[in-house]
Protein backbone atom coordinates (compact mmCIF):
# COMPACT_ATOMS: atom_id res chain seq x y z
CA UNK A 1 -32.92 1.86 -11.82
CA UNK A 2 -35.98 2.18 -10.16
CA UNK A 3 -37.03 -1.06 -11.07
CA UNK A 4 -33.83 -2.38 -8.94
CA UNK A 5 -34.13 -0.16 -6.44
CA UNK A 6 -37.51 -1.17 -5.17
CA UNK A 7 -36.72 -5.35 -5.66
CA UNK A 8 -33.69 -4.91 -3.91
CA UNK A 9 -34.49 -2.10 -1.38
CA UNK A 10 -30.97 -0.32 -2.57
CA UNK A 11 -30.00 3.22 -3.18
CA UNK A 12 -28.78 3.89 -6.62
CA UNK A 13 -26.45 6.89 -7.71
CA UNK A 14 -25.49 7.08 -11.83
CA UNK A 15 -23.17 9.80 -12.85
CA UNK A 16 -19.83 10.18 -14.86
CA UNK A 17 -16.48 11.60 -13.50
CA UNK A 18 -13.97 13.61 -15.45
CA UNK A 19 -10.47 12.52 -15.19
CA UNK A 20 -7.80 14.50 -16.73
CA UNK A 21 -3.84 13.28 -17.72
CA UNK A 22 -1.97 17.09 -16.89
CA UNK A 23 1.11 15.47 -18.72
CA UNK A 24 -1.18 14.62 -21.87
CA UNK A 25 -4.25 16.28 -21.38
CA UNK A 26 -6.23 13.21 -22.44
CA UNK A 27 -9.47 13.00 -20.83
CA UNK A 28 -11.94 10.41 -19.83
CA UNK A 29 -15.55 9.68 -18.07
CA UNK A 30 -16.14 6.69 -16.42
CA UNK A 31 -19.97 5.99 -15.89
CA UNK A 32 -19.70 5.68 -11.90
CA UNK A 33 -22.33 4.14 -9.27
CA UNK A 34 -23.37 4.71 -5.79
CA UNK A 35 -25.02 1.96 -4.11
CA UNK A 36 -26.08 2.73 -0.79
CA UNK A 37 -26.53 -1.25 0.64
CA UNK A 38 -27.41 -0.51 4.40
CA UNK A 39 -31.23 -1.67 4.04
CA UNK A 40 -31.32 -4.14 1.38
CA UNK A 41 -33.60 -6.86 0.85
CA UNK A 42 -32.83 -9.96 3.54
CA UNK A 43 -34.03 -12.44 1.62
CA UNK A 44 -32.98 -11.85 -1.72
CA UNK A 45 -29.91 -11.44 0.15
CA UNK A 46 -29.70 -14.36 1.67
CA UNK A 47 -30.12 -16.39 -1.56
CA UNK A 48 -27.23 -14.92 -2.82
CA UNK A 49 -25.14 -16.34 0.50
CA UNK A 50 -26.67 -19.76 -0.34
CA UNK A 51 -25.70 -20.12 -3.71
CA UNK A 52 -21.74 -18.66 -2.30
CA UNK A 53 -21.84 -21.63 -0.18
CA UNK A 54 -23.48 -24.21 -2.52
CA UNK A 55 -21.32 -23.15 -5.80
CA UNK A 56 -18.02 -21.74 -4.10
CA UNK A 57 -18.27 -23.43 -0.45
CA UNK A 58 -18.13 -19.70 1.06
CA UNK A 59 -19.85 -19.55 4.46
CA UNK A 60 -21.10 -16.34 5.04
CA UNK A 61 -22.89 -17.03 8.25
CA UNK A 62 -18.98 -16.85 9.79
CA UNK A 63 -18.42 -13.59 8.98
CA UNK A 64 -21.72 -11.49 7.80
CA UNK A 65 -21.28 -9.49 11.53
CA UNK A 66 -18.50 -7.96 9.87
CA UNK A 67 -19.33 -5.14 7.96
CA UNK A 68 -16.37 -5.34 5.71
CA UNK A 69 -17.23 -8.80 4.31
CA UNK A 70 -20.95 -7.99 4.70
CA UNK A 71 -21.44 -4.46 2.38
CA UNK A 72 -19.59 -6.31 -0.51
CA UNK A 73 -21.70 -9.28 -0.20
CA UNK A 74 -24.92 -6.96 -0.27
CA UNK A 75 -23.36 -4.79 -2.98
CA UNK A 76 -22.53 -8.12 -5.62
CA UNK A 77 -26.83 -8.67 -6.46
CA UNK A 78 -27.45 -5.44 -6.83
CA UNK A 79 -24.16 -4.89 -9.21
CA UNK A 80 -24.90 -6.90 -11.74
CA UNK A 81 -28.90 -6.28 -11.48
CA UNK A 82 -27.42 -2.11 -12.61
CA UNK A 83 -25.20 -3.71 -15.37
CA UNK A 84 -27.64 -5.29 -16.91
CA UNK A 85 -29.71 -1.76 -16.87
CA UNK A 86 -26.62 -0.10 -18.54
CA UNK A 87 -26.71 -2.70 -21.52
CA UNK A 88 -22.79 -3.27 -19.92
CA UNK A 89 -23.65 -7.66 -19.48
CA UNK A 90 -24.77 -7.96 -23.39
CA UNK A 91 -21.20 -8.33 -24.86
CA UNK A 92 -18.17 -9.73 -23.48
CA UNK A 93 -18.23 -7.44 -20.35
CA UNK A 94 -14.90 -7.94 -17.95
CA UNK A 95 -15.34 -8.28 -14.44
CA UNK A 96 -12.30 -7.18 -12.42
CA UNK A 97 -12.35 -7.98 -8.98
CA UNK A 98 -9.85 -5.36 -7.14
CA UNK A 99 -8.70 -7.85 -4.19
CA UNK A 100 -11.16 -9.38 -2.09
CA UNK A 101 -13.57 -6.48 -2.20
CA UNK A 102 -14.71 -7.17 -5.39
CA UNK A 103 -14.78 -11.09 -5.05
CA UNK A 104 -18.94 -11.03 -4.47
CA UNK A 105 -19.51 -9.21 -7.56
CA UNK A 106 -16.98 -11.17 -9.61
CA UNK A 107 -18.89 -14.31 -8.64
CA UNK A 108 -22.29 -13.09 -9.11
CA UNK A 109 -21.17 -12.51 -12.75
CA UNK A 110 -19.91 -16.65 -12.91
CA UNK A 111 -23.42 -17.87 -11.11
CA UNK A 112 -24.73 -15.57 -14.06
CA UNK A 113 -25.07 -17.97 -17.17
CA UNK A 114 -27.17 -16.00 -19.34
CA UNK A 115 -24.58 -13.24 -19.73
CA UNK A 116 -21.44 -13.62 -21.01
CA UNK A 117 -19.20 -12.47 -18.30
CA UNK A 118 -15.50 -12.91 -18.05
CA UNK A 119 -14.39 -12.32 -14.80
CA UNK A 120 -10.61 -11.44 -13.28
CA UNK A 121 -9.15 -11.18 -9.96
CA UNK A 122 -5.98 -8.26 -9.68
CA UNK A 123 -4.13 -9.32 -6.48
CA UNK A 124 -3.19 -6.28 -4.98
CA UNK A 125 -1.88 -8.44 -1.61
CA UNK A 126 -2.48 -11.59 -0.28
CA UNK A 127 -4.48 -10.54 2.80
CA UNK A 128 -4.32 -14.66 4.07
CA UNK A 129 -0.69 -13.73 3.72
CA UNK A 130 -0.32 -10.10 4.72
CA UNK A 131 -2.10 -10.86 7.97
CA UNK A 132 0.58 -13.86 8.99
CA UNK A 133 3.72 -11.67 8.12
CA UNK A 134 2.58 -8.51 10.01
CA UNK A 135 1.62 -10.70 13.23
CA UNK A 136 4.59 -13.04 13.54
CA UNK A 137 7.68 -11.65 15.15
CA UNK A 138 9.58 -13.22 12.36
CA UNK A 139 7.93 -11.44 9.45
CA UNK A 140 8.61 -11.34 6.76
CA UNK A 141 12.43 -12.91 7.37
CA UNK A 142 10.46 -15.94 8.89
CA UNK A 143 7.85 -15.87 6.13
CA UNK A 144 9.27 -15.89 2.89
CA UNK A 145 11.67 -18.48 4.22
CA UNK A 146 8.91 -20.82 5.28
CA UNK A 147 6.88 -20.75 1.84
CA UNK A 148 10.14 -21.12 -0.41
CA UNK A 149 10.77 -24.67 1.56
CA UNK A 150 6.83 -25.76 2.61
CA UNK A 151 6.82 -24.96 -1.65
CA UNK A 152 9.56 -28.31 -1.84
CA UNK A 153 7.61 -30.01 0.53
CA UNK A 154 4.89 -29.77 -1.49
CA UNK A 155 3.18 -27.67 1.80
CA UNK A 156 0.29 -25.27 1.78
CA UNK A 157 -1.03 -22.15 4.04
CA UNK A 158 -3.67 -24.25 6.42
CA UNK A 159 -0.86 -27.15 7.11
CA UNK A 160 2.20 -25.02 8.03
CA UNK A 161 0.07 -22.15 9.77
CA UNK A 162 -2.99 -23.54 10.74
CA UNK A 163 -6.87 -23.31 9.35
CA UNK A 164 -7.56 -20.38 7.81
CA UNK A 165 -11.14 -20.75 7.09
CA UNK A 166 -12.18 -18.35 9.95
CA UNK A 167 -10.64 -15.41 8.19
CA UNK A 168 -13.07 -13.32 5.89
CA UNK A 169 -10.45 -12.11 3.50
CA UNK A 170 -8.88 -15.64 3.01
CA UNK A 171 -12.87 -17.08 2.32
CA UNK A 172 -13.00 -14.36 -0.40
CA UNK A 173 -9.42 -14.54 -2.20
CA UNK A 174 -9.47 -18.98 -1.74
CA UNK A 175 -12.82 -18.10 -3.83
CA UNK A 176 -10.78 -16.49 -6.79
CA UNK A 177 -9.99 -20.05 -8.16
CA UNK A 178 -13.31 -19.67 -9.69
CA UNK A 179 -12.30 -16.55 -11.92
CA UNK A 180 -11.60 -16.72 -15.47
CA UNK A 181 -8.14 -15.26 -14.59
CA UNK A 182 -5.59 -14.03 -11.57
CA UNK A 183 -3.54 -11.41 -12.16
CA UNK A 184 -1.00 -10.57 -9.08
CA UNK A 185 0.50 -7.04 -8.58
CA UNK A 186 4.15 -8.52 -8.02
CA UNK A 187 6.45 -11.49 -7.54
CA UNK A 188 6.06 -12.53 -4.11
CA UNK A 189 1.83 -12.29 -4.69
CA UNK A 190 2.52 -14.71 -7.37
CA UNK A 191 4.25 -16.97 -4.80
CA UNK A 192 1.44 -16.26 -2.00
CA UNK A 193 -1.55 -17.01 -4.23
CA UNK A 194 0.07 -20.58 -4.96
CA UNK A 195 0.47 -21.01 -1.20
CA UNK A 196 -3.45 -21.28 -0.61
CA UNK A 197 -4.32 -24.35 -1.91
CA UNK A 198 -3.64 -27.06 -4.08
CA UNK A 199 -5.65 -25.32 -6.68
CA UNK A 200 -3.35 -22.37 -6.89
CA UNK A 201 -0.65 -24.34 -8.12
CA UNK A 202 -1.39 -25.11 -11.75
CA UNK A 203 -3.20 -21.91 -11.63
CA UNK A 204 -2.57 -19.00 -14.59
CA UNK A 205 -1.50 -16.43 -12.68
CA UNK A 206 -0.11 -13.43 -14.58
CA UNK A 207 2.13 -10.24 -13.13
CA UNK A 208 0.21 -7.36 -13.73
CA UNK A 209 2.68 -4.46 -12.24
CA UNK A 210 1.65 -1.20 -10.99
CA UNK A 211 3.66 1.68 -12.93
CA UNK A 212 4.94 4.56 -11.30
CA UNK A 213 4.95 8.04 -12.67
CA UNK A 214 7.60 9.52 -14.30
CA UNK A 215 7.95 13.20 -14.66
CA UNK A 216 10.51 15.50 -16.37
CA UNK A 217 12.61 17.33 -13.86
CA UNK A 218 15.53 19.94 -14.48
CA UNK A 219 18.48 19.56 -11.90
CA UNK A 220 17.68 23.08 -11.11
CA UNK A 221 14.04 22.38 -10.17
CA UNK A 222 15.60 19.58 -8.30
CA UNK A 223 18.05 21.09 -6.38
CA UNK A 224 15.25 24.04 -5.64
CA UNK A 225 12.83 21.67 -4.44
CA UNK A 226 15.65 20.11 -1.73
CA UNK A 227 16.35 24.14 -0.63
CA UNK A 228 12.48 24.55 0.42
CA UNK A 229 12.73 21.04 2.37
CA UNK A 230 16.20 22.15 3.60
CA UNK A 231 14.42 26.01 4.49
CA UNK A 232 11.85 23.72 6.58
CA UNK A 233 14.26 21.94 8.45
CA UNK A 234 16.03 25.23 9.05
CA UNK A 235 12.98 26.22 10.51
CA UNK A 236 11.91 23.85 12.64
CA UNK A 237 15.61 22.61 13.78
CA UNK A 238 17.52 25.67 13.96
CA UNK A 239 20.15 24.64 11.17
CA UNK A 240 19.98 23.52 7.57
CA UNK A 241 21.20 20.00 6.81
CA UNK A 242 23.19 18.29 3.97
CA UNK A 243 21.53 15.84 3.48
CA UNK A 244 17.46 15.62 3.47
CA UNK A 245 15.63 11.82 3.65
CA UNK A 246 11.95 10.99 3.46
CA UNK A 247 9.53 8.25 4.34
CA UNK A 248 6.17 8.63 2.65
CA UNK A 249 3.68 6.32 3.95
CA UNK A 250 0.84 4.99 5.73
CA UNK A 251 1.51 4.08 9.77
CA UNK A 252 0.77 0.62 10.03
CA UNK A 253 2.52 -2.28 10.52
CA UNK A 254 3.91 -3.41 7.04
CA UNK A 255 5.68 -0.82 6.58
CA UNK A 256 8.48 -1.52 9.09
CA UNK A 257 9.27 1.90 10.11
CA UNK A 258 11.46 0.14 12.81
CA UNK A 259 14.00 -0.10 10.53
CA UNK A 260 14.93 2.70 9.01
CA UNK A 261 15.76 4.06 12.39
CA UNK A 262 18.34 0.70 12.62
CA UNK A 263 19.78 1.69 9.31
CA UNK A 264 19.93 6.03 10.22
CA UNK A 265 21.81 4.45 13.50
CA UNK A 266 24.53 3.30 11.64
CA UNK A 267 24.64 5.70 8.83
CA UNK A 268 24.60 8.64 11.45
CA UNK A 269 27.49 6.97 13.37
CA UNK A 270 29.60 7.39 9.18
CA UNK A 271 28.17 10.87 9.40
CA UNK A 272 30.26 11.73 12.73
CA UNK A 273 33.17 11.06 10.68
CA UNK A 274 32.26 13.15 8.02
CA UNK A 275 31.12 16.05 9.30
CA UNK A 276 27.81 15.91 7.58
CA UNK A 277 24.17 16.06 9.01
CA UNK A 278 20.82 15.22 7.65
CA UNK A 279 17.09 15.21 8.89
CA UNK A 280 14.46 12.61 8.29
CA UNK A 281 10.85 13.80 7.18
CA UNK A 282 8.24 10.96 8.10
CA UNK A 283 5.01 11.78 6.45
CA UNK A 284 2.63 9.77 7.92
CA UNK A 285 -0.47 9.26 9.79
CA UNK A 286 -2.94 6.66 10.57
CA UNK A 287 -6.08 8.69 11.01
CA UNK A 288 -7.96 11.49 8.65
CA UNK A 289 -6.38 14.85 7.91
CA UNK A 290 -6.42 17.70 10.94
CA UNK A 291 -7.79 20.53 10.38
CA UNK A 292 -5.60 23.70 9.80
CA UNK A 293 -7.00 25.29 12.87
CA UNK A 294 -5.63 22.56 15.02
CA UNK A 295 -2.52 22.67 13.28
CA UNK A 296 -1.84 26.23 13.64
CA UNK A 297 -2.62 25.46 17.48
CA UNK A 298 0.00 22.76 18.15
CA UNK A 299 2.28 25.10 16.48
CA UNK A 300 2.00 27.71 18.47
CA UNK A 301 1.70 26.24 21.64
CA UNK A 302 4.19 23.26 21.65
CA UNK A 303 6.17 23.62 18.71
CA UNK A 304 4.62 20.68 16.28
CA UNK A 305 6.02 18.91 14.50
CA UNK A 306 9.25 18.73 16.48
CA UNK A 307 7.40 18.47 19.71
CA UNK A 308 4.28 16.19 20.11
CA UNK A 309 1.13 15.40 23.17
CA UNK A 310 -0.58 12.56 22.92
CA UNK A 311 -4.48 12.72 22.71
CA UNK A 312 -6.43 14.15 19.45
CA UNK A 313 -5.62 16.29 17.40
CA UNK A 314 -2.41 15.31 17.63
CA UNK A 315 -1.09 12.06 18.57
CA UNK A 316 -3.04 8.66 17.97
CA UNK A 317 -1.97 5.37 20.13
CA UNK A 318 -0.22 3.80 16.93
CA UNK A 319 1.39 7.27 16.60
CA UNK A 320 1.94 7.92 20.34
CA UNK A 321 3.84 4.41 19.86
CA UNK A 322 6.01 5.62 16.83
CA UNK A 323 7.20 9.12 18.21
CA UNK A 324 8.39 6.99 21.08
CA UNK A 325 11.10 5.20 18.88
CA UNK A 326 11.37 8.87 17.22
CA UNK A 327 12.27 10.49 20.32
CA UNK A 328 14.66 7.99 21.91
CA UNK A 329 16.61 8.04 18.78
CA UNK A 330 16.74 11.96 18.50
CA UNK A 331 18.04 11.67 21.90
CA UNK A 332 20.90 9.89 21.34
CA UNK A 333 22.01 10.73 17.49
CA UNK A 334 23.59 14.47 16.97
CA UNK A 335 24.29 14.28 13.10
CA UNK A 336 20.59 13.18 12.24
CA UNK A 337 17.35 14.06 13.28
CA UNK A 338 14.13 12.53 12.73
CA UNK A 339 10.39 14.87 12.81
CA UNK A 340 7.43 13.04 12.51
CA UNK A 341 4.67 15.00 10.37
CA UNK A 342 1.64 12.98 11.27
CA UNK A 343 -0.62 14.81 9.04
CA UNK A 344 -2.38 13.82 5.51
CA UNK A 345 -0.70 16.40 3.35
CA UNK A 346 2.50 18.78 2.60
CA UNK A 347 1.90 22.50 2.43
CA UNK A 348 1.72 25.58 4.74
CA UNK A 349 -2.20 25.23 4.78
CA UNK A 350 -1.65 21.30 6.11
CA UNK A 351 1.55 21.91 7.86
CA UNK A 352 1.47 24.89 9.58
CA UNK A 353 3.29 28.53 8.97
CA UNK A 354 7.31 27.28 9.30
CA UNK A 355 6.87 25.49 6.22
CA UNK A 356 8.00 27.67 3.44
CA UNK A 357 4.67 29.37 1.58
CA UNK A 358 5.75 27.66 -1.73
CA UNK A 359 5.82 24.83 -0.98
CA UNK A 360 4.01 21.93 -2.42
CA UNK A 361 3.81 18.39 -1.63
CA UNK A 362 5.91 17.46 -4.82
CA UNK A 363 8.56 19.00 -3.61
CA UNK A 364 8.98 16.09 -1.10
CA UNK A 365 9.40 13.45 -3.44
CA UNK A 366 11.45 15.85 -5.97
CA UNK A 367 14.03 17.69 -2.82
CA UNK A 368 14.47 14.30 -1.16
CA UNK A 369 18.15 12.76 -1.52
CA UNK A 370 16.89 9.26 0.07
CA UNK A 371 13.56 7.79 0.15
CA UNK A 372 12.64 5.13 2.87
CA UNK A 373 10.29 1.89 2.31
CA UNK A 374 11.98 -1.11 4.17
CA UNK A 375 8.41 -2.99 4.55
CA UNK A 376 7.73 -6.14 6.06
CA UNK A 377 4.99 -6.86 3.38
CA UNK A 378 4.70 -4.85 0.32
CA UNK A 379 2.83 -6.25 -2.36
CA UNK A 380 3.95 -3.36 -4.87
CA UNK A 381 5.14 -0.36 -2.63
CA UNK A 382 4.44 2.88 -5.00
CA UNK A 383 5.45 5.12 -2.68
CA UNK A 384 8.77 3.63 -2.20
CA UNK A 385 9.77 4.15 -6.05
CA UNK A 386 7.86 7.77 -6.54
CA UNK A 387 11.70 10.23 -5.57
CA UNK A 388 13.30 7.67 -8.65
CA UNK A 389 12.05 9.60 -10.62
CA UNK A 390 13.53 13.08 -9.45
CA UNK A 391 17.19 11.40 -9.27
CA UNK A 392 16.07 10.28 -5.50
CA UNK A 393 18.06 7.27 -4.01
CA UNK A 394 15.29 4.49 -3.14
CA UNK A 395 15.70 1.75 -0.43
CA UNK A 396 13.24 -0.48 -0.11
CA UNK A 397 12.80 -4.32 1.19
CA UNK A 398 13.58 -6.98 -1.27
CA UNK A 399 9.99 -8.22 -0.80
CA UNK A 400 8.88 -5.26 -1.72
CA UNK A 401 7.32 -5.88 -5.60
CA UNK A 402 8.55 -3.23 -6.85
CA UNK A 403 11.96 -4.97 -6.78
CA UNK A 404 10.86 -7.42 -9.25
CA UNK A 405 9.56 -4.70 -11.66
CA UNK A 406 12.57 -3.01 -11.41
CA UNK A 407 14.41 -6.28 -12.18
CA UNK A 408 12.00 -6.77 -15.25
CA UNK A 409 12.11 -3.12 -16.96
CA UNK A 410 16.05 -2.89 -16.57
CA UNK A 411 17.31 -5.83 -16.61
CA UNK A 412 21.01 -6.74 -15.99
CA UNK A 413 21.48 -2.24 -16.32
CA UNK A 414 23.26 -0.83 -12.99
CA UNK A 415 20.80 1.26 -11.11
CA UNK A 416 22.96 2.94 -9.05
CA UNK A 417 20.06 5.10 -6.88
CA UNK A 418 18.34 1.63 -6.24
CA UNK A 419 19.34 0.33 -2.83
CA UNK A 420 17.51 -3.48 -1.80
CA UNK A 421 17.82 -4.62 1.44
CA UNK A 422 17.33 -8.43 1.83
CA UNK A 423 15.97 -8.85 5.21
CA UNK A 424 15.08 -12.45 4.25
CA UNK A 425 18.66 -13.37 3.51
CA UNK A 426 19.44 -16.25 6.22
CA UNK A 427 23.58 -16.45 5.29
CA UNK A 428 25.47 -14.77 7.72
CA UNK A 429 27.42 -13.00 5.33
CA UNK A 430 27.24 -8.70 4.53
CA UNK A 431 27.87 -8.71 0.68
CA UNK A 432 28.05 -5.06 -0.90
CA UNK A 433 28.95 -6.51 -4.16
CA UNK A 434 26.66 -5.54 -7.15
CA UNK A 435 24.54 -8.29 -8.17
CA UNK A 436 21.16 -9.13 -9.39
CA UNK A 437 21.66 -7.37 -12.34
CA UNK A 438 23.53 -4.43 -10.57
CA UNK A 439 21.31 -4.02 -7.48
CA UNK A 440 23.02 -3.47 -4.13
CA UNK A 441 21.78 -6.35 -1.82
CA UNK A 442 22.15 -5.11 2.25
CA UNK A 443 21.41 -7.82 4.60
């Protein structure tokens, strides 16, 4: 690599990582490399951007201030420059661009006619796409509405919501025309990818789901898993509820966290009728894990995670904004409480000494009864489908992907722990009747 390193003025790192299957014990090692791109050659560099613009029309003088279009750009050259060293370009190597962080590379392989490259793009979102649901008010009930009729009017992304061109991501993923193949992560991406241009259209696009794991689970280990999460409510609350429900999941935008507070209105409202109480465990942060110490500390002194303060380590603005909602609505329900546990992790050593000493984070997607995912934009939505597994009740968005893989796997079979809710569904009419092959629409 030295060779490389000195024309290119990169860093190179070669290794190979260990990954083990605990279900199968199968084991494999990936060869794996570092590129460290921060001082890299300018003009070697900058031939690369001119044959992106020339071949592919992609304009990098628009965006190479950003660093996340820039280190991919920088990385591409010096990518395929190390496969060649590996002896990885001499047969029919595959190229797989993972979204539009890959797209560089991918294209570096197609300008490279001397090897035989194929070259793939795996849609894991839409980012053209994401970014217009997650900034309109009308997301993604407004969205998937619009593309289903500009689709009949034979309408595309830069006539119904302006130029896009200005956008880094959408240079990038437009660019994936050029691959040998697309392959989208769900339905909807499908849909999205067709919406960017003309091109897309006739385009082979093939769904490529992500799979979920599936473990083997007792009803015991089940039910003891829900008495650790019910022990930790006890704990923090004072009393141990029926019912325990979960939202795993990054704090941003997509992932509509607004609603499941709508929905635990009304079912707490049944649950004064009943008798019966539950809590809500949001697990969920959108900065880096805090350190034990700190944790420990907000424990002590304010009661966290039932109590919060704004200000690091605790609270972040996007955060601060959430345990608003959190608070107003503990304020007002009696049967159901929600706690926020903004922190990257689920044990005592993450979560502080209330949490029961056995516990693990499993135990959050085995113990829960309901699992939350009600995003505005979910390309796949993993997280939403992990408790199915354990006998967990799932609600997610119908534009969630995962909906269509569910659709595909079972087919017309009545999943009964599978709840859907249609927030795209412009009828004024509340149908609880099983359709879609047995799936409970809400809208």
């Amino acid at each position: 690599f030295r060779k490389i390193e000195k024309y290119y003025n990169a860093g190179i790192i070669y290794g190979r990582r260990t990954f083990v299957d605990k279900q199968t014990g199968i084991k494999s090692s990936p060869e794996v490399v570092l590129v460290d791109v921060k001082r890299i050659d300018k003009g070697v560099l900058n031939e690369f951007k001119r044959r992106l613009f020339e071949e592919f029309g992609i304009q990098s003088h628009l965006h190479e201030h950003l660093w996340e279009y820039e280190q991919y750009v920088r990385l591409a050259p010096v990518a395929i420059a190390v496969l060649k060293a590996i002896g990885a370009a001499k047969d029919s190597t595959v190229v797989i661009s993972h979204e539009f962080m890959g797209m560089p590379t991918a294209l570096a392989a197609v300008l490279e006619s001397c090897c035989n490259f194929r070259t793939i793009f795996y849609a894991h979102e839409v980012a053209t796409m994401r970014r217009i649901v997650e900034e309109h008010h009308g997301h993604d009930t407004m969205f998937y509405n619009v593309i289903k009729q500009a689709h009949n009017d034979g309408l595309f992304v830069n006539e119904v919501f302006g130029d896009q061109s200005s956008y880094f991501k959408h240079a990038l993923v437009e660019a994936s025309i050029y691959c040998d193949h697309i392959s989208a992560v769900g339905d909807y991406v499908v849909d999205e990818l067709r919406f960017l241009s003309p091109e897309f259209e006739s385009a082979k696009i093939d769904i490529v789901y992500n799979g979920i794991p599936a473990y083997q689970i007792t009803v015991g280990e089940k039910l003891a898993s829900k008495e650790k999460l019910q022990r930790y409510c006890e704990n923090l609350l004072g009393y141990k509820p029926d019912f325990v429900f979960t939202h795993v999941t990054r704090l941003v935008q997509s992932k509509g966290m607004w609603r499941d507070l709508r929905v635990l209105e009304h079912v707490e409202k049944e649950f004064r009728t009943q008798g019966k109480t539950a809590v809500l465990l949001v697990l969920s942060t959108e900065v880096s894990r805090r350190r034990s110490s700190d944790i420990y500390n907000m424990e002590s002194a304010y009661k966290w995670p039932v109590a919060h303060r704004e200000g690091w380590p605790d609270l972040s603005g996007g955060e601060a904004d959430y345990y608003t909602a959190v608070q107003e609505f503990n304020a007002r329900s009696r049967n159901i409480k929600i706690i926020f546990v903004n922190q990257f992790g689920f044990a005592p050593k993450r979560c502080g000494k209330r949490m029961p000493e056995d516990m693990e984070f499993m135990d959050i997607r085995k113990g829960s009864d309901v699992e939350f995912g009600q995003s505005i934009y979910e390309p796949f939505g993993i997280a939403q489908l992990e408790p199915l597994t354990f006998g967990g009740i799932c609600v997610f968005s119908s534009v969630c992907g995962c909906s269509g893989f569910l659709r595909d796997t079972t087919g017309t079979e009545d999943v009964k722990n599978v709840i859907i809710a249609d927030y795209t569904n412009l009828a004024p009419v509340l149908s609880c009747e099983s359709k879609n092959g047995g799936y409970v629409e809400v809208e």
